[in-house]
C-alpha atoms as a PDB file:
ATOM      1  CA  UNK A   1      29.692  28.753  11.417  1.00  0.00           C
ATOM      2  CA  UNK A   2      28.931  30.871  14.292  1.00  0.00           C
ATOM      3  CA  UNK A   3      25.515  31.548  12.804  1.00  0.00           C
ATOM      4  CA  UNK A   4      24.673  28.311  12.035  1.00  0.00           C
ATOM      5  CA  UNK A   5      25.727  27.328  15.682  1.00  0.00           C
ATOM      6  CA  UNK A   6      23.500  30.106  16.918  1.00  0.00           C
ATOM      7  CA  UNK A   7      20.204  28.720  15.264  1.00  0.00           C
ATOM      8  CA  UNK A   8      20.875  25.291  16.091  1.00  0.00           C
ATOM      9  CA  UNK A   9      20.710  26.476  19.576  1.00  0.00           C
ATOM     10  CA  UNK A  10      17.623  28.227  19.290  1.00  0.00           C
ATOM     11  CA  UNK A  11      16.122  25.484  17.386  1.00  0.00           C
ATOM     12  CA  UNK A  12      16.763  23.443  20.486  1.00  0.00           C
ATOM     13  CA  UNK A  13      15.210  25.541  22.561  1.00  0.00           C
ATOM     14  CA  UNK A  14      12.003  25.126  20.500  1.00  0.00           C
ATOM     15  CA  UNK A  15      12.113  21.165  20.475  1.00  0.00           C
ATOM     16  CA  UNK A  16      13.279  20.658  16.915  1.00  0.00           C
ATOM     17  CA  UNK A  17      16.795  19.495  17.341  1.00  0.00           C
ATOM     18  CA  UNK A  18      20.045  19.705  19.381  1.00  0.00           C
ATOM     19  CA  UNK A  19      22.722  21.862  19.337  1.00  0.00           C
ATOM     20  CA  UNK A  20      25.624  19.266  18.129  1.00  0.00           C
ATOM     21  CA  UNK A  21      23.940  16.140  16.984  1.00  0.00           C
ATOM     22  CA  UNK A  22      27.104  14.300  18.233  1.00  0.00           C
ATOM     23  CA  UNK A  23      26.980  15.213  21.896  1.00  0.00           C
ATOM     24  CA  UNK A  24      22.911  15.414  21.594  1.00  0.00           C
ATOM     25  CA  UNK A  25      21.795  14.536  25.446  1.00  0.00           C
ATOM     26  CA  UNK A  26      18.093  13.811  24.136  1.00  0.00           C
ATOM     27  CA  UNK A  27      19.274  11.732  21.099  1.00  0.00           C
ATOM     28  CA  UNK A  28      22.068   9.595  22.316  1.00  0.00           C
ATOM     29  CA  UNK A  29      22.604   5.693  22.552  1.00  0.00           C
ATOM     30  CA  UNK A  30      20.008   3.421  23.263  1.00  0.00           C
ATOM     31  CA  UNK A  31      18.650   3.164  26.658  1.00  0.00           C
ATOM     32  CA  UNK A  32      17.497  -0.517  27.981  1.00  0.00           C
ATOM     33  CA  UNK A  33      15.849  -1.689  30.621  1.00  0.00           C
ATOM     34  CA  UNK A  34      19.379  -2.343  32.472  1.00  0.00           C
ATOM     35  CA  UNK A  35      20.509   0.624  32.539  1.00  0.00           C
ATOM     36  CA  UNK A  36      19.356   1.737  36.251  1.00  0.00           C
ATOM     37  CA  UNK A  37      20.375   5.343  36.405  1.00  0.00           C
ATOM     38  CA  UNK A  38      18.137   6.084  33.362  1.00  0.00           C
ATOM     39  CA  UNK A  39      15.383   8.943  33.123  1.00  0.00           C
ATOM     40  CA  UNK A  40      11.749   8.191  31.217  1.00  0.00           C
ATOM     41  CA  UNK A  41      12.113  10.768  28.864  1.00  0.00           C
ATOM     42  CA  UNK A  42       9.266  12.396  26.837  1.00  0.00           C
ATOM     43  CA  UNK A  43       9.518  10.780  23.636  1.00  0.00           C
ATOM     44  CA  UNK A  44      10.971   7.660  23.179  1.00  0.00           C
ATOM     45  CA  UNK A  45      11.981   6.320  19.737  1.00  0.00           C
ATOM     46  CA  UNK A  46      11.536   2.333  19.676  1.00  0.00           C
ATOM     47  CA  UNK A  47      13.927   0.064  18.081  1.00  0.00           C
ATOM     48  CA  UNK A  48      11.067  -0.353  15.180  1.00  0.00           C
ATOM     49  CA  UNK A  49      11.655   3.788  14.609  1.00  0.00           C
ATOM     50  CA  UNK A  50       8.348   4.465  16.021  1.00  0.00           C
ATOM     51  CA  UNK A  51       8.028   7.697  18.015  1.00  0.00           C
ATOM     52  CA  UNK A  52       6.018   7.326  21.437  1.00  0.00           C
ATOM     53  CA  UNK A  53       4.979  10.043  23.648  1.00  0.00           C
ATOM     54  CA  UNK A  54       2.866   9.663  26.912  1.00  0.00           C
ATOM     55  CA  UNK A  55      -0.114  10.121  24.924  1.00  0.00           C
ATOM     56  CA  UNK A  56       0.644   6.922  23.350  1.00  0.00           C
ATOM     57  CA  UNK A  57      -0.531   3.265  24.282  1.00  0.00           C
ATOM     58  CA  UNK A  58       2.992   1.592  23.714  1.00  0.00           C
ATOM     59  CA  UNK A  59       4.729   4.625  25.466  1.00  0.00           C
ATOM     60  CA  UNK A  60       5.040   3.074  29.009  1.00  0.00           C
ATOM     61  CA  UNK A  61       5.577  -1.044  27.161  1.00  0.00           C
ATOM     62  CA  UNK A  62       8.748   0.409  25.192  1.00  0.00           C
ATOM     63  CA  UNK A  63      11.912  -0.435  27.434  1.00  0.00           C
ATOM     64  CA  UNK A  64      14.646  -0.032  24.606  1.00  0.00           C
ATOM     65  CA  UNK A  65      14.713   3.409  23.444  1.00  0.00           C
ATOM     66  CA  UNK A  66      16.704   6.142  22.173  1.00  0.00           C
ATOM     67  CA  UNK A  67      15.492   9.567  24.225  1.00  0.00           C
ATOM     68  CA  UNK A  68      14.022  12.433  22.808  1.00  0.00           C
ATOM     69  CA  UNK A  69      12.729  15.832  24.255  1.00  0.00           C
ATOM     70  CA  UNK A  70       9.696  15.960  22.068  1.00  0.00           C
ATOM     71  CA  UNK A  71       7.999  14.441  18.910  1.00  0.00           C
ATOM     72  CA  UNK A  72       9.048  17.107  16.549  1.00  0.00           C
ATOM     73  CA  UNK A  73      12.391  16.096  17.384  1.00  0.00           C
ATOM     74  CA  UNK A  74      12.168  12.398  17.497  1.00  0.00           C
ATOM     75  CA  UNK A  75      10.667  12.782  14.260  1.00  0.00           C
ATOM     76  CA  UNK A  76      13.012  15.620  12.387  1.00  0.00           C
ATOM     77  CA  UNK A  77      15.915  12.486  13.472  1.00  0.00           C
ATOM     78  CA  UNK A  78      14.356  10.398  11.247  1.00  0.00           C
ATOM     79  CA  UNK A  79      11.201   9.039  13.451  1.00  0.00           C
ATOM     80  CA  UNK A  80       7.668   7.751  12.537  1.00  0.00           C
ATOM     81  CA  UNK A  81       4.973   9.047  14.796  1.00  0.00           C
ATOM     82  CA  UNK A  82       2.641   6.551  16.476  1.00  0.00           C
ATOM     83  CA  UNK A  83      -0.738   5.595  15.293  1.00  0.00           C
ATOM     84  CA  UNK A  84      -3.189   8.281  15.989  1.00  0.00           C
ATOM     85  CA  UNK A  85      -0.179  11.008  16.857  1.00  0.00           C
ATOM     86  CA  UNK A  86      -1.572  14.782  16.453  1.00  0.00           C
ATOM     87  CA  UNK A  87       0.624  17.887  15.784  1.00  0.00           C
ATOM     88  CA  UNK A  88       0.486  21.157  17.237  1.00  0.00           C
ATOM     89  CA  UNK A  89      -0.848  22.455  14.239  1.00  0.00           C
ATOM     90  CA  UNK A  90      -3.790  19.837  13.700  1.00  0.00           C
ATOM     91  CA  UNK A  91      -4.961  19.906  17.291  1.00  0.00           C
ATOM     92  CA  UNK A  92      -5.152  23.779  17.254  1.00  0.00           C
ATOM     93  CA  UNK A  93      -7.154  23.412  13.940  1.00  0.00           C
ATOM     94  CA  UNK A  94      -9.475  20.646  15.401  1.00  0.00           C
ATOM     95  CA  UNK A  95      -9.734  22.942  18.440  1.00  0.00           C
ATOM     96  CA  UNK A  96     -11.144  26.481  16.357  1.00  0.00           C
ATOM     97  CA  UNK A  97     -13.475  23.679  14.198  1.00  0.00           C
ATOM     98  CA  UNK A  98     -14.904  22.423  17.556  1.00  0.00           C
ATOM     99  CA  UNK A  99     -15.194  26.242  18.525  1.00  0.00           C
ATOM    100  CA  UNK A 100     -16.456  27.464  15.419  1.00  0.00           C
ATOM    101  CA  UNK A 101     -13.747  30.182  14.829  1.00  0.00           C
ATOM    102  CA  UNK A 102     -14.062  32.031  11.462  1.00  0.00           C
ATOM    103  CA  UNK A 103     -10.288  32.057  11.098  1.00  0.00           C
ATOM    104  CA  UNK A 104     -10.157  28.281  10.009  1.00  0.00           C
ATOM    105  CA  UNK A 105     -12.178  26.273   7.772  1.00  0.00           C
ATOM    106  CA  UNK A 106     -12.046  22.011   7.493  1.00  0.00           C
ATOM    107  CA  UNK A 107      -9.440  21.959   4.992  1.00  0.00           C
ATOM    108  CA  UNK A 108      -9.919  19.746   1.904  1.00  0.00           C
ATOM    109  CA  UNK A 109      -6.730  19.214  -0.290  1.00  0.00           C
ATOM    110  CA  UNK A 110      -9.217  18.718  -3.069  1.00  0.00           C
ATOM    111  CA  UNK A 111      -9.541  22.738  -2.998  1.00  0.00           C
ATOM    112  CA  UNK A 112      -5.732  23.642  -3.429  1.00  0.00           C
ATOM    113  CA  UNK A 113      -5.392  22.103  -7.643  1.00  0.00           C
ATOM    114  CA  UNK A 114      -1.895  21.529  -7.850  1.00  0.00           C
ATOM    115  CA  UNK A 115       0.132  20.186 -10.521  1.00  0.00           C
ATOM    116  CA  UNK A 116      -1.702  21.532 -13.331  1.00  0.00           C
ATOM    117  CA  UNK A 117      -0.713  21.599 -16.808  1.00  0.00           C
ATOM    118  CA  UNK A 118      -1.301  25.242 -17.516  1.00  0.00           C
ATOM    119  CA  UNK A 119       0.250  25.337 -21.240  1.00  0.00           C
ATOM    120  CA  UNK A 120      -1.350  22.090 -21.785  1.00  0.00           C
ATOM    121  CA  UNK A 121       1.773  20.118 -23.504  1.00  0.00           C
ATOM    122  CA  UNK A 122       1.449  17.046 -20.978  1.00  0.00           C
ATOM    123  CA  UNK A 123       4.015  17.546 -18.764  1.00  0.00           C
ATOM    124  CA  UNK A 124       2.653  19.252 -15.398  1.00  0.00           C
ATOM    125  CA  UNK A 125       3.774  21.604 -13.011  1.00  0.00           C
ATOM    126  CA  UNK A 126       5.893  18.650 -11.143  1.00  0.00           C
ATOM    127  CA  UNK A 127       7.713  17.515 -14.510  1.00  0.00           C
ATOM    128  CA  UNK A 128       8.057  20.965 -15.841  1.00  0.00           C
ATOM    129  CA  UNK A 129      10.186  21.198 -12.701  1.00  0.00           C
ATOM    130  CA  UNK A 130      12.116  18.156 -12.930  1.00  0.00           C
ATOM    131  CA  UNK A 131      12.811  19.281 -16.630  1.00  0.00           C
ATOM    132  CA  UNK A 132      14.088  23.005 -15.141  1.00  0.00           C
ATOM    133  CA  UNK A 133      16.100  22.511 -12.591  1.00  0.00           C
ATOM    134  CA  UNK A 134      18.037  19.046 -13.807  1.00  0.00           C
ATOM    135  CA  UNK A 135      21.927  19.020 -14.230  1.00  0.00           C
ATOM    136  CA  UNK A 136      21.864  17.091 -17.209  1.00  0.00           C
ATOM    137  CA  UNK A 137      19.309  16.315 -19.721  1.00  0.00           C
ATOM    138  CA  UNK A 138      16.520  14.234 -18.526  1.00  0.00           C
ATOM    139  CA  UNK A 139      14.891  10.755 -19.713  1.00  0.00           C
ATOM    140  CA  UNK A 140      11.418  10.424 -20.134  1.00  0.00           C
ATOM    141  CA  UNK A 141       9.127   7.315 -19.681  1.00  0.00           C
ATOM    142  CA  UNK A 142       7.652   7.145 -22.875  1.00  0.00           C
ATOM    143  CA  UNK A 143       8.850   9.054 -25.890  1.00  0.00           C
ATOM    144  CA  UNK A 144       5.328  11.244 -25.702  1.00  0.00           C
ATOM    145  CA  UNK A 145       7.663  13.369 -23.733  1.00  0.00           C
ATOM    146  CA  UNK A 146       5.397  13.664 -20.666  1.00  0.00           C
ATOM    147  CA  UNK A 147       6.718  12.441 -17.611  1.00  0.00           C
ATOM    148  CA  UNK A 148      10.364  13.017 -16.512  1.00  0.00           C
ATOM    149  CA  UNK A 149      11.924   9.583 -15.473  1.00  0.00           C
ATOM    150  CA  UNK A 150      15.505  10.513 -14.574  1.00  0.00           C
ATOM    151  CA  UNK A 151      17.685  13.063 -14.785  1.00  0.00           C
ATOM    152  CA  UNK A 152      20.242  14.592 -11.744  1.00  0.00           C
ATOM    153  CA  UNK A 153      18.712  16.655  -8.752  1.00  0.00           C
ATOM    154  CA  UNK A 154      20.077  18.481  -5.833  1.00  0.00           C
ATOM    155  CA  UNK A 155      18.233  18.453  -2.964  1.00  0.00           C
ATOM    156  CA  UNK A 156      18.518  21.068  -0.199  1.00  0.00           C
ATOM    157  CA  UNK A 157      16.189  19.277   2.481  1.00  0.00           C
ATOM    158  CA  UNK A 158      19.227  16.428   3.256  1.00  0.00           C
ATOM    159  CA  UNK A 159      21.738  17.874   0.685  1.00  0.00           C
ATOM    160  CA  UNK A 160      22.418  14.459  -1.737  1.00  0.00           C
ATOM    161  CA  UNK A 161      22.094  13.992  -5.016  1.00  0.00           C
ATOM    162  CA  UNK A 162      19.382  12.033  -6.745  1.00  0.00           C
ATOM    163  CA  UNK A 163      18.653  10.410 -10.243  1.00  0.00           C
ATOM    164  CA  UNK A 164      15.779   8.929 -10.115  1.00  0.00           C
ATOM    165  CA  UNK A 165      12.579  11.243 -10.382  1.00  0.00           C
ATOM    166  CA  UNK A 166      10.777   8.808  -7.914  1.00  0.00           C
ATOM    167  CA  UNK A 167      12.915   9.728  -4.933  1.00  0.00           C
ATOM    168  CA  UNK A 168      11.403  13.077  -5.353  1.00  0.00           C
ATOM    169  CA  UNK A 169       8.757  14.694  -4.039  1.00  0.00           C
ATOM    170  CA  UNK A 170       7.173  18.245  -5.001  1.00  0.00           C
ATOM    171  CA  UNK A 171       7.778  20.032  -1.687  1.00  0.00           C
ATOM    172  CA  UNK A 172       4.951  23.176  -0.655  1.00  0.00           C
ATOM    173  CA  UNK A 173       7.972  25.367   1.045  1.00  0.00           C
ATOM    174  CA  UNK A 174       5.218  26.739   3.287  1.00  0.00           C
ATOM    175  CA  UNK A 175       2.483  23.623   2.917  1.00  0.00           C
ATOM    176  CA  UNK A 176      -0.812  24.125   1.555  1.00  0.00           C
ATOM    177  CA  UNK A 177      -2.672  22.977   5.044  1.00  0.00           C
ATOM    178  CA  UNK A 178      -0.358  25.798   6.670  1.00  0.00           C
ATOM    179  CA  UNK A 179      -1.165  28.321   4.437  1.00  0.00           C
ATOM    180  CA  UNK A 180      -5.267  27.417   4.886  1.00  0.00           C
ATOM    181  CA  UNK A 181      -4.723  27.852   8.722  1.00  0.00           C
ATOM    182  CA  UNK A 182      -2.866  30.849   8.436  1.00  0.00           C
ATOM    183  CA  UNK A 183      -5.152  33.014   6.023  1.00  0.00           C
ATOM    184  CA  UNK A 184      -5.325  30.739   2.892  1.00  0.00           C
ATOM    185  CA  UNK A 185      -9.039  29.680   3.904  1.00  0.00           C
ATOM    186  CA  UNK A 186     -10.379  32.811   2.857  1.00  0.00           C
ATOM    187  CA  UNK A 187      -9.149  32.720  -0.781  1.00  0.00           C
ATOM    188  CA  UNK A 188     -10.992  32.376  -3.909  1.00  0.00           C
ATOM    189  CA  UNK A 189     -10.100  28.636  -5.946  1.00  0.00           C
ATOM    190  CA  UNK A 190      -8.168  30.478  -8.167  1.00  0.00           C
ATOM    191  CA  UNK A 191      -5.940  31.781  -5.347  1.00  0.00           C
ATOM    192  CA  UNK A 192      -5.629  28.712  -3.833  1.00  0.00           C
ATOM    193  CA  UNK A 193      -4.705  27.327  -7.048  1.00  0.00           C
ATOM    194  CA  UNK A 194      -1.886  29.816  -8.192  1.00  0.00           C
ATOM    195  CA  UNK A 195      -0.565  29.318  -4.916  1.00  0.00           C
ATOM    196  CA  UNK A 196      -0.495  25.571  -5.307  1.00  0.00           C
ATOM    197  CA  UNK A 197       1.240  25.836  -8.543  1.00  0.00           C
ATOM    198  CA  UNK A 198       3.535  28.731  -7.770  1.00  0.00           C
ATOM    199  CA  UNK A 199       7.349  27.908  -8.382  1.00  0.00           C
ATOM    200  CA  UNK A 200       8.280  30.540  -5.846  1.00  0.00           C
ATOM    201  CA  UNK A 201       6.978  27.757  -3.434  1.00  0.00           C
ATOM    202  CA  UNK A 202       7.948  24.953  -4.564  1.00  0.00           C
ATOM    203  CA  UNK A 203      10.853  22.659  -4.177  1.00  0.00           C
ATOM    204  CA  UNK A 204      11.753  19.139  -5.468  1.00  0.00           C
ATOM    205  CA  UNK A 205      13.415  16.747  -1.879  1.00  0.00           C
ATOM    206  CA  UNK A 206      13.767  13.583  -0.828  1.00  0.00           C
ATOM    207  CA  UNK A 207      10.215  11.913  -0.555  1.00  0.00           C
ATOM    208  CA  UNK A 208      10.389  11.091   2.188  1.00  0.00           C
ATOM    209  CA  UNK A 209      11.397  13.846   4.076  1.00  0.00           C
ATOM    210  CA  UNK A 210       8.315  15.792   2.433  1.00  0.00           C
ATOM    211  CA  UNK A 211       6.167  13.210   3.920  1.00  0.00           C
ATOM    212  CA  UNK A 212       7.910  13.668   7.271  1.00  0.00           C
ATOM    213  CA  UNK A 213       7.615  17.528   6.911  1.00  0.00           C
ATOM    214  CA  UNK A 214       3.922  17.230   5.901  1.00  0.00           C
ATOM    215  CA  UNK A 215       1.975  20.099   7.082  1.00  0.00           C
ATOM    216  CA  UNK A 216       4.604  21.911   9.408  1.00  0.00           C
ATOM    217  CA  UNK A 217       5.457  24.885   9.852  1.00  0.00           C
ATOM    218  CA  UNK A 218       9.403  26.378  10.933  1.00  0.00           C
ATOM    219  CA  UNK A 219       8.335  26.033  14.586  1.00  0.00           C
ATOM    220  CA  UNK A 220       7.389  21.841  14.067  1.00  0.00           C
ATOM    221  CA  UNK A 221      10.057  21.072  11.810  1.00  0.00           C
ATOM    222  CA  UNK A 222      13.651  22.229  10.128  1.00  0.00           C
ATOM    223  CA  UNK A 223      15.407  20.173   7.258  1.00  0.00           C
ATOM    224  CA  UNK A 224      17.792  18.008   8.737  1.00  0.00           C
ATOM    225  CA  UNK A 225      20.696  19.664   6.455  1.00  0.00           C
ATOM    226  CA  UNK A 226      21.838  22.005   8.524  1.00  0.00           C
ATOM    227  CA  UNK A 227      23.953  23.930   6.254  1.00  0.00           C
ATOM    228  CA  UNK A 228      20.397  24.979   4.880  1.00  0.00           C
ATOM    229  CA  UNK A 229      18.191  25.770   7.899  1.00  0.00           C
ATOM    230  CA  UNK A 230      18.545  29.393   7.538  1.00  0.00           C
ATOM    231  CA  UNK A 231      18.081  29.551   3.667  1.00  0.00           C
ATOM    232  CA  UNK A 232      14.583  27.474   4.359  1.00  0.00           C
ATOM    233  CA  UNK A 233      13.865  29.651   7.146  1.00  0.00           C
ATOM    234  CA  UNK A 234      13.888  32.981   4.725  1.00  0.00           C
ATOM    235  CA  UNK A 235      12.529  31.329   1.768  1.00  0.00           C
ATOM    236  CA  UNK A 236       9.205  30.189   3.601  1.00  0.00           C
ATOM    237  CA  UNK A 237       8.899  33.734   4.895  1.00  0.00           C
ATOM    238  CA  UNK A 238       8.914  35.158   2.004  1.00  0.00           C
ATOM    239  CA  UNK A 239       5.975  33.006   0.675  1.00  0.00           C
ATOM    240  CA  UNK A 240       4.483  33.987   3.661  1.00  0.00           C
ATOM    241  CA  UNK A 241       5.128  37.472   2.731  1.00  0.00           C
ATOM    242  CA  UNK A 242       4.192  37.451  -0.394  1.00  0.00           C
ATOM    243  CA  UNK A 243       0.788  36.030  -0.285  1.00  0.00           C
ATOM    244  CA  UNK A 244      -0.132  38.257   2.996  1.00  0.00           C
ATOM    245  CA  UNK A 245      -0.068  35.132   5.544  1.00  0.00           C
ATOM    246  CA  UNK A 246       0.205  35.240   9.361  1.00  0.00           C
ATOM    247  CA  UNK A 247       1.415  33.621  12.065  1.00  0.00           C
ATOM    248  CA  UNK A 248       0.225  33.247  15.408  1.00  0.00           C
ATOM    249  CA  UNK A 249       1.198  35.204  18.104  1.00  0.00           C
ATOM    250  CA  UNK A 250       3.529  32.336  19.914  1.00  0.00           C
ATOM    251  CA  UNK A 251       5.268  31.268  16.344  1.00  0.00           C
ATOM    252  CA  UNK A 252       5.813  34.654  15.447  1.00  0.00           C
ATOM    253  CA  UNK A 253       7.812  35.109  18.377  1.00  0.00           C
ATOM    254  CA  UNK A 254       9.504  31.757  17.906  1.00  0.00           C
ATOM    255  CA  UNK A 255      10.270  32.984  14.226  1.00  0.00           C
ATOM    256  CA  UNK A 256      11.526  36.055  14.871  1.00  0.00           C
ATOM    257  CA  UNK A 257      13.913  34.702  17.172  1.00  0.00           C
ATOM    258  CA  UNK A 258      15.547  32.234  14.164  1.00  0.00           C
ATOM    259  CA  UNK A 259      15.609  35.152  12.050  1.00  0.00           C
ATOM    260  CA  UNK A 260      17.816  37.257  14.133  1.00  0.00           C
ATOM    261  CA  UNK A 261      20.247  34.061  15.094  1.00  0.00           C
ATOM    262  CA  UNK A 262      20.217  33.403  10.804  1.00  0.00           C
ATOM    263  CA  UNK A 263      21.450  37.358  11.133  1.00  0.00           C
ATOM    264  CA  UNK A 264      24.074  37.419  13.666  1.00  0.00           C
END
């Protein structure tokens, strides 16, 4: 517990979330327009679930709001981002394409195969996993055998249980746009394509918090069961380990410092 306690804090530190969501000062009841004494924060989550920050049109028209400290935050609670909303990660990428930096390439998904069907027996690398990791035996769609259409899944990312293989998304631990801004440009098809494909870096969640993950990395965004932060934390540095990927300097440091509070 005191581990877990000790990354949460850190994690707030960064942005992602609070200490104890309960007493969370960024993430607490509503604020209206009444209320005199309050403070514009510098993300405000709309009544819709919309995510605003100053860069945002509607920022300044939204008067009922729940407070946030930053986007990766509003969002990791459960948040949409705004219209035209970029990350960290995709400005700094637009940035070194404006620049012309050799370290980053436009990335194009279309590169990265993924869900192959290496054996060729109709069921690809997503249904193969379904299949694997079930905990009881699945139903298919058709009786070709092909695609999985229910069966009982665990998964880590909000830690519920799921039946139904369309609540499920094929999670990249580390995603395939971070791994092509952090080294992954360079590599052959092939690479790019056993790393796609590679079970060691995959993981079947809740859809939709894959789609809120998208192309984060730990700094952006944790999974909002808590229980597994530091589990996720050592499992996407070892894909980062094993396929020779860096970080930058200032995530790096930001990393390092979850690692050790995972360790104490």
């Amino acid at each position: 517990m005191q581990k877990l306690t000790s990354i949460l804090c850190l994690i707030s530190i960064i942005g992602i979330t609070a200490c104890e969501p309960k007493q969370d000062s960024t993430a607490s009841k509503p604020i209206t327009a009444n209320d005199s004494q309050a403070i514009e924060p510098v993300v405000k989550q709309s009544n819709s679930g919309l995510c605003h920050d100053a860069n945002s049109g509607s920022f300044k028209r939204t008067k009922n709001f729940t407070p946030y400290d930053s986007m990766p935050s509003c969002i990791a609670a459960g948040g949409k981002a705004y219209k035209g909303y970029q990350s960290d990660f995709d400005k700094a990428e637009e940035e070194a394409i404006e620049e012309g930096r050799s370290f980053v390439s436009l990335y194009n998904r279309n590169d990265w195969p993924h869900w192959i069907d290496s054996d060729k027996d109709c069921q690809n690398t997503r249904h193969e996993l379904l299949i694997a990791t079930s905990k009881k035996p699945v139903k298919f769609k058709t009786d070709k055998d092909c695609n999985v259409l229910s069966g009982e899944w665990f998964d880590f990312y909000s830690g519920e249980t799921y039946n139904d293989s369309k609540d499920l998304d094929l999670d990249h631990v580390v995603p395939l746009k971070f791994a092509h801004g952090h080294g992954g440009d360079k590599w052959s098809r092939e690479r790019k394509q056993a790393f796609a494909n590679d079970l060691d870096n995959l993981l079947l969640v809740q859809a939709s918090l894959n789609r809120q993950k998208g192309a984060k990395g730990l700094t952006e965004w944790l999974p909002p069961n808590h229980s597994y932060r530091c589990d996720y934390i050592a499992h996407f540095n070892k894909v980062m380990t094993k396929y020779e990927l860096d970080f930058i300097p200032s995530e790096r440091r930001i990393v390092n410092r979850m690692v050790q509070a995972c360790e104490n």
